[in-house]
Protein backbone atom coordinates (compact mmCIF):
# COMPACT_ATOMS: atom_id res chain seq x y z
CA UNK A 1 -11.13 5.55 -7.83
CA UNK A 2 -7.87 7.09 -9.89
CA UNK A 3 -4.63 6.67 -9.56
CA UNK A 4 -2.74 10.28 -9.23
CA UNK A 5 0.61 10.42 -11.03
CA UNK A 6 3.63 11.57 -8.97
CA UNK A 7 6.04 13.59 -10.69
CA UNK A 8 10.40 14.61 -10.36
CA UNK A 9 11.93 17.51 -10.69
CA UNK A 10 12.46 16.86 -14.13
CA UNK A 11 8.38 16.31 -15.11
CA UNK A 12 8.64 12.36 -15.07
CA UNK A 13 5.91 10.59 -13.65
CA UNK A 14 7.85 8.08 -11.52
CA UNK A 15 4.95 6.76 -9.50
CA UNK A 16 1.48 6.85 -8.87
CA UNK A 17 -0.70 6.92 -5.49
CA UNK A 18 -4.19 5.30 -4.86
CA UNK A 19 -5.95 7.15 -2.22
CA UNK A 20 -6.66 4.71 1.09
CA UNK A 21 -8.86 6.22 3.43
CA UNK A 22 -7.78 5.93 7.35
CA UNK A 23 -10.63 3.89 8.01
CA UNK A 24 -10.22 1.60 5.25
CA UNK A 25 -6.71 1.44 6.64
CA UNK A 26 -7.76 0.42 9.80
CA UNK A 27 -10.40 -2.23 9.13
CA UNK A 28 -8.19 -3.97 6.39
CA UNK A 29 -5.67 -4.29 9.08
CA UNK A 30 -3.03 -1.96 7.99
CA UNK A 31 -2.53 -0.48 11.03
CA UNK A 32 -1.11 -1.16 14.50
CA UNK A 33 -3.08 -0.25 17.59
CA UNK A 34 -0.27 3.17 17.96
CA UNK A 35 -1.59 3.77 14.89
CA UNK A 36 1.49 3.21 12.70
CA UNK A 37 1.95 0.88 9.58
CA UNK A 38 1.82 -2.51 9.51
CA UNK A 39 4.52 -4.04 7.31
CA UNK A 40 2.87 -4.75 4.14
CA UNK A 41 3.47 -6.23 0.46
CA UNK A 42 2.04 -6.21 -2.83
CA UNK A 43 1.34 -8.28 -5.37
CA UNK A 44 0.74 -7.85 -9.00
CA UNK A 45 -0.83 -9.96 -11.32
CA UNK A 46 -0.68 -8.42 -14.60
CA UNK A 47 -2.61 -11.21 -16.67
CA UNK A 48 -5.74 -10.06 -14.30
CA UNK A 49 -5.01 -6.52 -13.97
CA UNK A 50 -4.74 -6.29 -10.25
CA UNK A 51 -2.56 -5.01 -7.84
CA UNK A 52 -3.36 -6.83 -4.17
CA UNK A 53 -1.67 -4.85 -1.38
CA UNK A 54 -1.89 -7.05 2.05
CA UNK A 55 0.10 -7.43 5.79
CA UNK A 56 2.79 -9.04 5.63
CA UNK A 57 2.17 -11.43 8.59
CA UNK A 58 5.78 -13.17 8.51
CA UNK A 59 7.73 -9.85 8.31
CA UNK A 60 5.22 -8.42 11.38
CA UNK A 61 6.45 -12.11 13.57
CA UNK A 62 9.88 -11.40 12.10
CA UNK A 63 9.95 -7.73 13.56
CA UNK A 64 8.24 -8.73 17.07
C-alpha cells in the first residue's frame, strides 16, 4: 500500500489518502447498516510509526 499525496491550488501537498477498500470498510466496522460512516478517530503513535484509525464507540452512543 502507498499513501497518494493531495495537492492545493498552489502545488502544496496538504494531505495524503490511504486507499480503504468498501469491503475492508465494512468488515472493520466503519460503516452503518445505510451504508454511511461511522464516526471514527485516529491515533498516531509516532515512536512506532503507526497511524490506527478505529470507531469511535462513545461519539456513535453520543450521536444515538
Amino acid at each position: 500500500m502507498h499513501i497518494q499525496p493531495r495537492k492545493d491550488k498552489k502545488g502544496h501537498v496538504t494531505l495524503y489518502f490511504a486507499p480503504l477498500g468498501s469491503k475492508e470498510a465494512r468488515i472493520a466496522g466503519f460503516l452503518r447498516e445505510d451504508g454511511r460512516s461511522r464516526e471514527l478517530m485516529k491515533v498516531v503513535d509516532a515512536e512506532k510509526g503507526t497511524i490506527t484509525i478505529m470507531v469511535d464507540w462513545a461519539a456513535e452512543q453520543a450521536a444515538t
